[in-house]
Structures are given as structure tokens and as C-alpha cells.
Protein backbone atom coordinates (compact mmCIF):
# COMPACT_ATOMS: atom_id res chain seq x y z
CA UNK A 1 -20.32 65.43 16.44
CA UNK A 2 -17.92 66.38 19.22
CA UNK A 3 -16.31 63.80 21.44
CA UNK A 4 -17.98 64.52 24.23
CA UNK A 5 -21.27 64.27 23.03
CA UNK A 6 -19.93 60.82 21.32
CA UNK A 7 -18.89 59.99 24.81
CA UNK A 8 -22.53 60.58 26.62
CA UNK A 9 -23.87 58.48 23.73
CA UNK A 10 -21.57 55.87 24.10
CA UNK A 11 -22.49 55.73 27.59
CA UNK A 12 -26.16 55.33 27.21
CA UNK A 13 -25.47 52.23 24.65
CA UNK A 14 -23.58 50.71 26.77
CA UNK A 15 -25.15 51.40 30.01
CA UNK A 16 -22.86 52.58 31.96
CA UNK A 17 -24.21 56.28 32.51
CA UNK A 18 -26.18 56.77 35.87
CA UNK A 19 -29.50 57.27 33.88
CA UNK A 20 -29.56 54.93 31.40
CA UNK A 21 -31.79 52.59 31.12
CA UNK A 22 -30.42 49.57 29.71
CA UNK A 23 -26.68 47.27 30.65
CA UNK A 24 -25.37 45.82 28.06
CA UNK A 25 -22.55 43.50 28.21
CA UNK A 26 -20.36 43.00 25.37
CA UNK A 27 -21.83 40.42 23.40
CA UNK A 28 -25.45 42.63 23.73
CA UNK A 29 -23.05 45.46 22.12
CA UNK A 30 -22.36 43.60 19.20
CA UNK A 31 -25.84 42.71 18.69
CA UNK A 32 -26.60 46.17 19.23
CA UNK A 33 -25.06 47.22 16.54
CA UNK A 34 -26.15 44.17 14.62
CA UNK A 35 -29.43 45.22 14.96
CA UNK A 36 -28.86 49.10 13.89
CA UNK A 37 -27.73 47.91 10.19
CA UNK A 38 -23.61 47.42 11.33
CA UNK A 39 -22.41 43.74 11.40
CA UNK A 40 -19.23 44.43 11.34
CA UNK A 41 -18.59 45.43 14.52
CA UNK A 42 -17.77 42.56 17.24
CA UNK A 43 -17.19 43.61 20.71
CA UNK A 44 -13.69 41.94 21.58
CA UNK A 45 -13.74 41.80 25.30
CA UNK A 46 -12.19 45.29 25.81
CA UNK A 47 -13.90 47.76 28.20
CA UNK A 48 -17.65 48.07 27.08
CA UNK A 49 -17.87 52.15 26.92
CA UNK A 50 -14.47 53.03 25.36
CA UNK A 51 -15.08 49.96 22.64
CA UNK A 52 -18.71 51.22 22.25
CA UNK A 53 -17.05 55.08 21.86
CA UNK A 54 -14.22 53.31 19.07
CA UNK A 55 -17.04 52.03 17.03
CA UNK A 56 -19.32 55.63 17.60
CA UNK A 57 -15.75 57.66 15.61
CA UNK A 58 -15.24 55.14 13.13
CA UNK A 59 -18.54 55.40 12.22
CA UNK A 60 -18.53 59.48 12.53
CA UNK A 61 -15.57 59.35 10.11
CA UNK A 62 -17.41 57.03 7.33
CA UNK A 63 -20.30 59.62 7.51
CA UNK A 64 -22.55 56.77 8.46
CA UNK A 65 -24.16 57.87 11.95
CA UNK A 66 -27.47 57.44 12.55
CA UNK A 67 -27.89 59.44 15.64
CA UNK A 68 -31.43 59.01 15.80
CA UNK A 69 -31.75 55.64 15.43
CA UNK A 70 -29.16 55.19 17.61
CA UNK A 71 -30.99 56.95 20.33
CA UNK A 72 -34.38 55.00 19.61
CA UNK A 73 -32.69 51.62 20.26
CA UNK A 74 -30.61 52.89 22.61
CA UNK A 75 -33.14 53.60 24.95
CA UNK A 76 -34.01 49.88 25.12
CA UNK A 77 -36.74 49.87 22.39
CA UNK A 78 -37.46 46.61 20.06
CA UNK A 79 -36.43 44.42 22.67
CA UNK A 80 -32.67 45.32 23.43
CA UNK A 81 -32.80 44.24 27.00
């Protein structure tokens, strides 16, 4: 995936694109990810998007992406408000 397609996404997680639909701060990030299968990712208090975009290429470089559900939960289903 190219970065700037890893940057839009990393802006809808996080919230901080214009037309997404859901903020979340940093400890919602970790459970974020929590809740999409990766515990191993705590948000340490660094800017939300480019920590969110850190964790989107380390994950593009394992090979473990999961663009779509990324996008479902991303979009605020299953209670990520």
C-alpha cells in the first residue's frame, strides 16, 4: 500500500481527517488496535496520526494488514466511540 493511502487511513483511525467520523485520543488508539487482533501496540503519548501511521507500516512490512477490517472499525462500528 502506498504511503499516502497509509496516511488517509491513518487519518480516519485517528480522527483527525475532516470527514471522519470518529476522535480518538490516544488511549482509544491503543484499544483500537486492541480490538482489531494487535495488542501490542500502546499509543505512547506522541502525536495521534503520525503514531497511528508508525503502527499502519510496521504492520504493512509484517504482511499483516487487514485493510478491511480496518476500515469496518474504523468507521466507528462495534462501539469504538
Amino acid at each position: 500500500m502506498d504511503g499516502q493511502t497509509l496516511e488517509s487511513l491513518a487519518d480516519l483511525i485517528c480522527g483527525d481527517g475532516e470527514d471522519s467520523p470518529v476522535y480518538r485520543s490516544g488511549p482509544k488508539l491503543t484499544s483500537f488496535f486492541k480490538r482489531v487482533g494487535f495488542s501490542n501496540f500502546v499509543h505512547d503519548r506522541t502525536t495521534r496520526k503520525w503514531w497511528t501511521l508508525d503502527v499502519l507500516n510496521q504492520l504493512t512490512d509484517k504482511g499483516g494488514l487487514p485493510v478491511r477490517h480496518l476500515f469496518f472499525h474504523a468507521g466507528g462500528g462495534n462501539g469504538n466511540r
